[in-house]
PDB file of N, CA and C in Angstrom:
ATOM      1  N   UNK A   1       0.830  -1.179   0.000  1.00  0.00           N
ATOM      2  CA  UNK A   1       0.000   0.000   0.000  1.00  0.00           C
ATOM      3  C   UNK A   1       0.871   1.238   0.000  1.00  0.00           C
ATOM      4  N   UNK A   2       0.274   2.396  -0.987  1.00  0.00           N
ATOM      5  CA  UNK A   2       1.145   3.640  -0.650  1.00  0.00           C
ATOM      6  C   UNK A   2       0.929   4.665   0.102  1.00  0.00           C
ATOM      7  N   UNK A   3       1.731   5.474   0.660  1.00  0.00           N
ATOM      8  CA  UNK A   3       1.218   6.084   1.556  1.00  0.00           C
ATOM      9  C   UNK A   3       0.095   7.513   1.191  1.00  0.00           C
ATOM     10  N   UNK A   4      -0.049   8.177   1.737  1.00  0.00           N
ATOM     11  CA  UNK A   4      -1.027   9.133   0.918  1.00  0.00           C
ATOM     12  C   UNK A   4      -0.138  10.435   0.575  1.00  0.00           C
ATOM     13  N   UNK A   5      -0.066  11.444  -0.528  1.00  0.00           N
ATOM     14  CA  UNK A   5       0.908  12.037  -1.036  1.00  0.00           C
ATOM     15  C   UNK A   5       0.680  13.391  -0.097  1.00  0.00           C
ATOM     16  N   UNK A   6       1.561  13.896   0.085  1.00  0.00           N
ATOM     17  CA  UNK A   6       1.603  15.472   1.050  1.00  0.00           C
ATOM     18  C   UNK A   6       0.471  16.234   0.215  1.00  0.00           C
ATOM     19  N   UNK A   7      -0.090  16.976   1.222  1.00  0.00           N
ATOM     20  CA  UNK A   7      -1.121  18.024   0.518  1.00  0.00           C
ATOM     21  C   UNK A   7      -2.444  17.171   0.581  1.00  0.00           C
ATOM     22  N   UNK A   8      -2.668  15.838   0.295  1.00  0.00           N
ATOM     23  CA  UNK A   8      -3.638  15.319  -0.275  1.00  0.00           C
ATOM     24  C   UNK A   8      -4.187  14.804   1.171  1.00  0.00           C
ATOM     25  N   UNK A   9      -5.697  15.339   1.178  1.00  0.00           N
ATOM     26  CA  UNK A   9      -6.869  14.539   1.888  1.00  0.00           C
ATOM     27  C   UNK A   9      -7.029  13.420   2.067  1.00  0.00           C
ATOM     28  N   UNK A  10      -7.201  12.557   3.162  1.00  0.00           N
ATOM     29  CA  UNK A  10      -7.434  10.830   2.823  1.00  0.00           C
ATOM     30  C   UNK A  10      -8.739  10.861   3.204  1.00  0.00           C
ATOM     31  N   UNK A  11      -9.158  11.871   3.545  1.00  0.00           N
ATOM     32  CA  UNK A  11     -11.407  11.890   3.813  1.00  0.00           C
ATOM     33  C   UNK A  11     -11.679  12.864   2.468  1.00  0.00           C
ATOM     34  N   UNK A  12     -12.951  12.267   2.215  1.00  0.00           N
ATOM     35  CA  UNK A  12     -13.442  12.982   1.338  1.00  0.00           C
ATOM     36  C   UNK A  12     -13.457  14.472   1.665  1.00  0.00           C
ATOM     37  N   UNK A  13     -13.381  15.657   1.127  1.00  0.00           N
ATOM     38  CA  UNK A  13     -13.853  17.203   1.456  1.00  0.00           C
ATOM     39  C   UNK A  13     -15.328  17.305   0.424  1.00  0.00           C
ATOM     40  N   UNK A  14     -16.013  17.536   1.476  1.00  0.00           N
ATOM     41  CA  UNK A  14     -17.241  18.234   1.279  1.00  0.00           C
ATOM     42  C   UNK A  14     -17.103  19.805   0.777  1.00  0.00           C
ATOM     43  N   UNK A  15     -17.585  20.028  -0.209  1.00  0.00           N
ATOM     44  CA  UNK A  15     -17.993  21.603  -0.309  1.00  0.00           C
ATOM     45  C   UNK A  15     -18.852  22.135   0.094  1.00  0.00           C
ATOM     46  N   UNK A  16     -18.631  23.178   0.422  1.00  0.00           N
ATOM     47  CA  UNK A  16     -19.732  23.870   1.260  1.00  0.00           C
ATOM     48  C   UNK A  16     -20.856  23.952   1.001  1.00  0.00           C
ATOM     49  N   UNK A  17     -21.926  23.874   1.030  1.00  0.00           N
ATOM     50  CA  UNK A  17     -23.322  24.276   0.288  1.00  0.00           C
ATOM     51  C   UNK A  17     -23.431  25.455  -0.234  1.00  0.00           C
ATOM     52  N   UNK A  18     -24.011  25.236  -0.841  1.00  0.00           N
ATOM     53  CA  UNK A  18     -24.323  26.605  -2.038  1.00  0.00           C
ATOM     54  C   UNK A  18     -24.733  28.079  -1.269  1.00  0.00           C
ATOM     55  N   UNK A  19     -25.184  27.294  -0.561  1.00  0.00           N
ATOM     56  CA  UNK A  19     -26.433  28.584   0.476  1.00  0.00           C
ATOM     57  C   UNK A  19     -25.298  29.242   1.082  1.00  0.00           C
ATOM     58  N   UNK A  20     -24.287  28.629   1.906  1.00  0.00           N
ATOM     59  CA  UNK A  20     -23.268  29.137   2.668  1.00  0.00           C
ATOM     60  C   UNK A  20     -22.290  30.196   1.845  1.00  0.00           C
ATOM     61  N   UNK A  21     -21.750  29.560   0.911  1.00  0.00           N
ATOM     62  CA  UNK A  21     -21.366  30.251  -0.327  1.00  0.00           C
ATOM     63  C   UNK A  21     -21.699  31.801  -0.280  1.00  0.00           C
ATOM     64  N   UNK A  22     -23.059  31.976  -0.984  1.00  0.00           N
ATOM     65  CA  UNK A  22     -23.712  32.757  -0.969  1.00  0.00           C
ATOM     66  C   UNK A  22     -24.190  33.872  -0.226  1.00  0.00           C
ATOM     67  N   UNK A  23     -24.627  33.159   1.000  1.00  0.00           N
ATOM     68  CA  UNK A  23     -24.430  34.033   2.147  1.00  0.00           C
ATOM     69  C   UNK A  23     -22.975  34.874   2.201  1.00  0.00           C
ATOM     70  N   UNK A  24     -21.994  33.967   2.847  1.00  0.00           N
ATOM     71  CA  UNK A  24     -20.827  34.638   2.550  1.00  0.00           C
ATOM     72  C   UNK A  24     -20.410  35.871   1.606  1.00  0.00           C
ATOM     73  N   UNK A  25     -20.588  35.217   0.134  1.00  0.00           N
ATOM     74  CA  UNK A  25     -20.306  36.380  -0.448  1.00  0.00           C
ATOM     75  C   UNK A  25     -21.159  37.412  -0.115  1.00  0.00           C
ATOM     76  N   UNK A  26     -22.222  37.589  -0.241  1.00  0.00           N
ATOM     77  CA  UNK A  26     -23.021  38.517   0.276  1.00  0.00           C
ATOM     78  C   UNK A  26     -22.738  39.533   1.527  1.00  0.00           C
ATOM     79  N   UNK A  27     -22.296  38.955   2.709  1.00  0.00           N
ATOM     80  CA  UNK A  27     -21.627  39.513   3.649  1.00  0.00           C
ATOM     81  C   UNK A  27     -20.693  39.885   3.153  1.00  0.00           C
ATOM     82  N   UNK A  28     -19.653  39.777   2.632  1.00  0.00           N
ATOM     83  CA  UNK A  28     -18.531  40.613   2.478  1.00  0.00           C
ATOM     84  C   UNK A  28     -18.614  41.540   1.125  1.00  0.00           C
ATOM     85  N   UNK A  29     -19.475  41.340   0.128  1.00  0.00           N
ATOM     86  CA  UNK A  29     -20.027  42.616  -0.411  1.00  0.00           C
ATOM     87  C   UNK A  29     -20.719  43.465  -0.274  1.00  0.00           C
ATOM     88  N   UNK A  30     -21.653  43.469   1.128  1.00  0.00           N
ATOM     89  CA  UNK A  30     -22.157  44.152   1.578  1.00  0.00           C
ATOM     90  C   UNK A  30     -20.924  44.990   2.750  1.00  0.00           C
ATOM     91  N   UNK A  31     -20.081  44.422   2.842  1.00  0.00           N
ATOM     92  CA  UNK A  31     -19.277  45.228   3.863  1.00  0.00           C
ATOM     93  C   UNK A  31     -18.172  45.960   2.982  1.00  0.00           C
ATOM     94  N   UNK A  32     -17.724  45.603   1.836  1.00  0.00           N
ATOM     95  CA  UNK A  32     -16.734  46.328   0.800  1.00  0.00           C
ATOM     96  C   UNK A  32     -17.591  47.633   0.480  1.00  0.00           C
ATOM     97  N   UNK A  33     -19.186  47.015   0.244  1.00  0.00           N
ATOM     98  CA  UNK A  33     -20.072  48.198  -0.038  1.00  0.00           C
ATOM     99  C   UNK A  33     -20.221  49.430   1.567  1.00  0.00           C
ATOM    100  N   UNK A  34     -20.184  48.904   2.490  1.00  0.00           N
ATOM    101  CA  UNK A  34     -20.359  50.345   3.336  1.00  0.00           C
ATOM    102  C   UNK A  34     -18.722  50.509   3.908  1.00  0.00           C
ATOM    103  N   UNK A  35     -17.452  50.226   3.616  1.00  0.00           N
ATOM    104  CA  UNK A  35     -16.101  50.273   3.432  1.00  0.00           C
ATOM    105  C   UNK A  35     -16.137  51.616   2.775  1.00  0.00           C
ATOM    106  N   UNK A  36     -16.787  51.563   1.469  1.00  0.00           N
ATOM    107  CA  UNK A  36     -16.524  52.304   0.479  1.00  0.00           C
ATOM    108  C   UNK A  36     -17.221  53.744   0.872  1.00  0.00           C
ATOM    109  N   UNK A  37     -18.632  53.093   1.245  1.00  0.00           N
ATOM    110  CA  UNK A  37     -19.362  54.307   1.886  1.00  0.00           C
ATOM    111  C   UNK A  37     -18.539  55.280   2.973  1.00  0.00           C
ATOM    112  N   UNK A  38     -17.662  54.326   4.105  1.00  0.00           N
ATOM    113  CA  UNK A  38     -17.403  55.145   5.016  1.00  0.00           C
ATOM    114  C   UNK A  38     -15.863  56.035   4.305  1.00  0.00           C
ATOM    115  N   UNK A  39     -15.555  55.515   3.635  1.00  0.00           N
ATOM    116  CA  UNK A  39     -14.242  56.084   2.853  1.00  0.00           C
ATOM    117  C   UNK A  39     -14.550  57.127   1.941  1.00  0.00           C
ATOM    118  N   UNK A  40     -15.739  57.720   1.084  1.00  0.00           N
ATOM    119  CA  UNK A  40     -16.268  58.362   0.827  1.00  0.00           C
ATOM    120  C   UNK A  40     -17.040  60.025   1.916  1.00  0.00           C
ATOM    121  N   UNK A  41     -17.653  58.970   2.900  1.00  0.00           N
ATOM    122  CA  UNK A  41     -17.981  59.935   4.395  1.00  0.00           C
ATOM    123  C   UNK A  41     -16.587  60.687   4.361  1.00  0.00           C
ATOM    124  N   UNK A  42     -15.378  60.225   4.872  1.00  0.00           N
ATOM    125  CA  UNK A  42     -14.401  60.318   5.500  1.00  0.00           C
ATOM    126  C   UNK A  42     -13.716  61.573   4.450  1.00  0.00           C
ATOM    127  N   UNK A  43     -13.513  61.583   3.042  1.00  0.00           N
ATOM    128  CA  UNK A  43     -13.423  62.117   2.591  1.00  0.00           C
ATOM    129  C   UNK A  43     -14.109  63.507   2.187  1.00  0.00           C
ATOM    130  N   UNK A  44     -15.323  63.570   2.524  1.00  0.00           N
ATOM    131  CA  UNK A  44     -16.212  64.521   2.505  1.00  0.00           C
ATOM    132  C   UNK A  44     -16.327  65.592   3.910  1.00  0.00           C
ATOM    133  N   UNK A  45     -15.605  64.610   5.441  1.00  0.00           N
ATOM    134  CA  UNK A  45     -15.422  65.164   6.175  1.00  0.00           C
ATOM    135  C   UNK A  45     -14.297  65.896   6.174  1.00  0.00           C
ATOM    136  N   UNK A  46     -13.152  65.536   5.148  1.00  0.00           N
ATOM    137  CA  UNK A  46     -11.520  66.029   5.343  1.00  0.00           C
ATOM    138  C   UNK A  46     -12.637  67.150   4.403  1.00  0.00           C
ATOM    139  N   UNK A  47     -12.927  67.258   3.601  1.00  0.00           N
ATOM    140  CA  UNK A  47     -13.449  68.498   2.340  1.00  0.00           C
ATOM    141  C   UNK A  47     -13.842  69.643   3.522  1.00  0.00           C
ATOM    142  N   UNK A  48     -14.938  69.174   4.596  1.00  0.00           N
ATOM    143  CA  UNK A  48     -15.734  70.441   4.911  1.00  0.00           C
ATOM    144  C   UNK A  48     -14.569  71.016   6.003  1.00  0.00           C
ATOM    145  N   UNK A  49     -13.369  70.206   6.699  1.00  0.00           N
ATOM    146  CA  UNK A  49     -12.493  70.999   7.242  1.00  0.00           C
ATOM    147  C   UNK A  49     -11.567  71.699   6.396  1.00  0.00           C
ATOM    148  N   UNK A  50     -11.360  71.291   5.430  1.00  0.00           N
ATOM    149  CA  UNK A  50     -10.668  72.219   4.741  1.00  0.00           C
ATOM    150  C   UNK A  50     -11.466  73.907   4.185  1.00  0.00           C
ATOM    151  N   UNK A  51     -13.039  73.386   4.054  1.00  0.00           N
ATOM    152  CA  UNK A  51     -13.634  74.583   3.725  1.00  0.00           C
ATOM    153  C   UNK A  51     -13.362  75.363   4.882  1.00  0.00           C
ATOM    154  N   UNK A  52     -13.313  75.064   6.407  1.00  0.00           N
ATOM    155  CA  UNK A  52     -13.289  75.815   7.783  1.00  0.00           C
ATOM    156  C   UNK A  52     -12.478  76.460   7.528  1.00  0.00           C
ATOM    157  N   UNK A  53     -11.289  75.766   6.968  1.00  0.00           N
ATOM    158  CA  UNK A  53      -9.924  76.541   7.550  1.00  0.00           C
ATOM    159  C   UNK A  53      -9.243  77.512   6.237  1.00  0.00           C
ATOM    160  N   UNK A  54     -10.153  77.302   5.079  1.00  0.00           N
ATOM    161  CA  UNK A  54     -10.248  78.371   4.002  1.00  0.00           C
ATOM    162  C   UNK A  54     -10.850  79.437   4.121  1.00  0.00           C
ATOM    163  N   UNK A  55     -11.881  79.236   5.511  1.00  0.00           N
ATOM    164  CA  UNK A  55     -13.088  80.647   5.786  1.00  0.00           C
ATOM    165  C   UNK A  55     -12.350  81.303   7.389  1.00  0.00           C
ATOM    166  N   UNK A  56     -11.259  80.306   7.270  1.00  0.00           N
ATOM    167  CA  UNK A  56     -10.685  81.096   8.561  1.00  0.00           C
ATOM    168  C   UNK A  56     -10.503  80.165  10.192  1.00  0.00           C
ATOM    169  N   UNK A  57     -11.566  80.053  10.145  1.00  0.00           N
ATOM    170  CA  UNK A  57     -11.833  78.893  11.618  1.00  0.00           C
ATOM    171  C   UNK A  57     -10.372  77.922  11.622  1.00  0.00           C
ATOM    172  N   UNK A  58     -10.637  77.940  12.991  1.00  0.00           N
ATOM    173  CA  UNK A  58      -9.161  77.011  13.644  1.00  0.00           C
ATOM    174  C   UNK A  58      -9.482  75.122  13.509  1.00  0.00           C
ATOM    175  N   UNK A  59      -9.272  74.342  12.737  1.00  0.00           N
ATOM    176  CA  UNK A  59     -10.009  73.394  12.705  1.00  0.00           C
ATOM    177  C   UNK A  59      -9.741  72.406  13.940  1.00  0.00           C
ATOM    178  N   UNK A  60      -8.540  72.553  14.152  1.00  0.00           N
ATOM    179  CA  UNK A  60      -8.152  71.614  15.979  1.00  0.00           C
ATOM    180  C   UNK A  60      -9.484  72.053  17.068  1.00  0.00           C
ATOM    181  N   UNK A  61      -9.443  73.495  16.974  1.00  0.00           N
ATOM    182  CA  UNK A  61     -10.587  73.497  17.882  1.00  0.00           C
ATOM    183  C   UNK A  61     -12.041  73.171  17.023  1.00  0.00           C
ATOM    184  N   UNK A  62     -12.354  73.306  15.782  1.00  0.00           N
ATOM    185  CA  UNK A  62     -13.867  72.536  15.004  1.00  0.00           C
ATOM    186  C   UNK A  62     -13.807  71.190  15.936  1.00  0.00           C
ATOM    187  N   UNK A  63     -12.289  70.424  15.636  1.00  0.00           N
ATOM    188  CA  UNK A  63     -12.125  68.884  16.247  1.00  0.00           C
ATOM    189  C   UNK A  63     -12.671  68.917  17.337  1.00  0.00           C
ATOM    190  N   UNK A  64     -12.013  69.626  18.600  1.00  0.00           N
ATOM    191  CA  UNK A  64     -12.373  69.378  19.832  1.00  0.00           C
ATOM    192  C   UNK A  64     -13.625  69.465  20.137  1.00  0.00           C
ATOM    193  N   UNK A  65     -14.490  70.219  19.616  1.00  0.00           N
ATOM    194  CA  UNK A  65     -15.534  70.938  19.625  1.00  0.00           C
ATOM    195  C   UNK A  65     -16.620  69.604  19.107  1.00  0.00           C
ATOM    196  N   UNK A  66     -16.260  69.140  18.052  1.00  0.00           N
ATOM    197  CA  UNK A  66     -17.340  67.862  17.773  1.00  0.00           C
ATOM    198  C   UNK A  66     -17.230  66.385  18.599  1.00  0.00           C
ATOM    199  N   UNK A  67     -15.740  66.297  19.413  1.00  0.00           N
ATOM    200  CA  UNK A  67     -15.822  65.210  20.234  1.00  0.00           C
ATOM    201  C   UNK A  67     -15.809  65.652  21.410  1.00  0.00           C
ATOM    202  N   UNK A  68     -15.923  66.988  22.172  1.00  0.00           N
ATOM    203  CA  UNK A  68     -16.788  67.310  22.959  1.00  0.00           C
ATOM    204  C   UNK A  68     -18.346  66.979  23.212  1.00  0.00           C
ATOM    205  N   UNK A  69     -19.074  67.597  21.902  1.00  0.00           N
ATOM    206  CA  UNK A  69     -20.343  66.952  21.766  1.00  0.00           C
ATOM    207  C   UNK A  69     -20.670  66.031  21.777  1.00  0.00           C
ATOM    208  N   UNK A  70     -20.057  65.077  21.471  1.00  0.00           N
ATOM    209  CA  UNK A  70     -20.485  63.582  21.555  1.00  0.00           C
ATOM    210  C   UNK A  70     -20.360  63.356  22.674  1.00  0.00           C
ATOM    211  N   UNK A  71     -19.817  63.915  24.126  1.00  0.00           N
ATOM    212  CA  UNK A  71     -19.617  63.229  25.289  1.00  0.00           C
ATOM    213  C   UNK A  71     -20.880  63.744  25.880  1.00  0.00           C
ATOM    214  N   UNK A  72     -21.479  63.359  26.760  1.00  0.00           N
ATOM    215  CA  UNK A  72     -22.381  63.466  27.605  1.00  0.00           C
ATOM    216  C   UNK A  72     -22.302  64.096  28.646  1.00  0.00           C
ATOM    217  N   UNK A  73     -23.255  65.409  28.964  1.00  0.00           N
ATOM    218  CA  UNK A  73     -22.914  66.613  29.630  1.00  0.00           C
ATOM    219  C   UNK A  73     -22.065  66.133  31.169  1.00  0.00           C
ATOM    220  N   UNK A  74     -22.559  65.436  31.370  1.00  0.00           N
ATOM    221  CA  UNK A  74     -21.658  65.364  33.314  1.00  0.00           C
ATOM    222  C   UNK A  74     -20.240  64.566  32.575  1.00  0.00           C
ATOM    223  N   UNK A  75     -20.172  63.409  31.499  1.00  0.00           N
ATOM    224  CA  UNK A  75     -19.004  63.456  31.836  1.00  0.00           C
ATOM    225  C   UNK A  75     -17.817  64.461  31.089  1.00  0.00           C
ATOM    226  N   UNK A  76     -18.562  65.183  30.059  1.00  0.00           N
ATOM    227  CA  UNK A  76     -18.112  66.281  29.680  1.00  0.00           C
ATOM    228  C   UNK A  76     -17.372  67.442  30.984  1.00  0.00           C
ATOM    229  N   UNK A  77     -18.790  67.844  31.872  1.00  0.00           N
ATOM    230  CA  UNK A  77     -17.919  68.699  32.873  1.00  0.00           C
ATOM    231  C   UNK A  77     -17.179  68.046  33.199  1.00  0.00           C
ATOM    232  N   UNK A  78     -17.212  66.131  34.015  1.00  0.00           N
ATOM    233  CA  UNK A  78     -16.141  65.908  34.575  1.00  0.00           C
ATOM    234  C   UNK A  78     -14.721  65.869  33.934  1.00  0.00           C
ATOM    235  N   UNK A  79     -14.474  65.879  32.712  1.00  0.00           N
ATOM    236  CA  UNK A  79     -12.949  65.988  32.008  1.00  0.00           C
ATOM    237  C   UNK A  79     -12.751  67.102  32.094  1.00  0.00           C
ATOM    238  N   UNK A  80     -13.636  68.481  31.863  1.00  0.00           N
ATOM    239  CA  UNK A  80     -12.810  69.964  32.160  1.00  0.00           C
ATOM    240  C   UNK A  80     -12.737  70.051  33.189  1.00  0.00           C
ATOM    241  N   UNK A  81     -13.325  69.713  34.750  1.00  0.00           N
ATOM    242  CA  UNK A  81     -12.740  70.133  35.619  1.00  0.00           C
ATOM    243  C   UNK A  81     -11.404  68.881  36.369  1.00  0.00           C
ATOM    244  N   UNK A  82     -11.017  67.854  35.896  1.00  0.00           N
ATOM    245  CA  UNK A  82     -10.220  67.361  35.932  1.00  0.00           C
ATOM    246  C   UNK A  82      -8.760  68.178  35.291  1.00  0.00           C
ATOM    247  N   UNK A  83      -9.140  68.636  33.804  1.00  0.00           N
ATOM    248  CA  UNK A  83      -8.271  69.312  33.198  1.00  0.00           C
ATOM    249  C   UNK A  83      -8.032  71.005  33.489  1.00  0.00           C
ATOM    250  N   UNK A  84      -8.680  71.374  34.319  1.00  0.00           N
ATOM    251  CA  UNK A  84      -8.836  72.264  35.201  1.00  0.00           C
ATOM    252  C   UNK A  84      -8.217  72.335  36.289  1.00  0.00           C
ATOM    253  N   UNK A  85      -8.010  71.337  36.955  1.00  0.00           N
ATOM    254  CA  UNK A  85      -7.541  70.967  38.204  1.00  0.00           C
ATOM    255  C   UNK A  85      -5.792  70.780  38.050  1.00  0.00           C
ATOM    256  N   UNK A  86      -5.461  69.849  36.852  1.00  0.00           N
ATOM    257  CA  UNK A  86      -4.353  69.842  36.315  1.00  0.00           C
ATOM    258  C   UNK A  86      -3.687  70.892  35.905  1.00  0.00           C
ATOM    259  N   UNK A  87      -4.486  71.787  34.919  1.00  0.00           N
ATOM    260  CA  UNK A  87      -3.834  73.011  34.620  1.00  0.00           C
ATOM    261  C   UNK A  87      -3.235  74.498  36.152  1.00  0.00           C
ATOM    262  N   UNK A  88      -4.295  74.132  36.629  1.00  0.00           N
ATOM    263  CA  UNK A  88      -3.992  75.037  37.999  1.00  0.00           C
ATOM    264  C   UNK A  88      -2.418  74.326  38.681  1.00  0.00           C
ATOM    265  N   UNK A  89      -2.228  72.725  38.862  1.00  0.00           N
ATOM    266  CA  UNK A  89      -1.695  72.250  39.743  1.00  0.00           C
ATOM    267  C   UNK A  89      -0.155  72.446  39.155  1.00  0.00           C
ATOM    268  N   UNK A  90      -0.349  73.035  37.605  1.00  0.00           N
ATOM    269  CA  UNK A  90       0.549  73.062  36.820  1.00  0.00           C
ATOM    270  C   UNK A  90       0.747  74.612  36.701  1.00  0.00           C
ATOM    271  N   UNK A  91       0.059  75.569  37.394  1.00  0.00           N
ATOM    272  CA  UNK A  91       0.380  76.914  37.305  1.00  0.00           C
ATOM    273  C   UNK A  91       0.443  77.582  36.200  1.00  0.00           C
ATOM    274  N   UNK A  92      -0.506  76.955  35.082  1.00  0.00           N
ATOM    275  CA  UNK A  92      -1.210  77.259  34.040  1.00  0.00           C
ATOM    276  C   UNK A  92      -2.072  78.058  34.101  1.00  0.00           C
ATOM    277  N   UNK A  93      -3.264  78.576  35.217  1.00  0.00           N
ATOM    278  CA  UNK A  93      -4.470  78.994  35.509  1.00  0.00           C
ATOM    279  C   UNK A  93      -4.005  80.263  36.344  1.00  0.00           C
TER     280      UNK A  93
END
């Protein structure tokens, strides 16, 4: 008897079902598709800072200013008066 050759299966391989297949592709063209979307967003966001800082505005502070907003008012105060506290302890204030 010979032995079985490198690389080669000695159980049959099943292919996947069709359905699985399918699915699959589907998932990952649906994710190349909002990839593309967010790479598009992303680009449209670099555009409107550049319009800021063509009309003048400081865009570091536009930045701070929109991930400010996203924080939620108490823990918002709590990082300025932390950074408050620091700046004083630092004889900044």
């Amino acid at each position: 008897m010979s032995e079985p050759q490198a690389g080669h299966n000695t159980q049959t391989e099943q292919p996947a079902p069709r359905l699985a297949k399918d699915q699959i592709r589907s998932i990952v063209e649906r994710i190349e598709r909002m990839e593309e979307e967010k790479k598009t967003i992303a680009d449209d966001i670099k555009d409107i800072y550049a319009e800021a800082k063509g009309s003048g505005y400081d865009v570091k502070a536009l930045r701070t200013i929109i991930r400010l907003r996203k924080q939620d008012a108490n823990e918002r105060q709590e990082a300025e008066t932390i950074l408050e506290t620091y700046m004083h302890a630092l004889g900044m204030i």
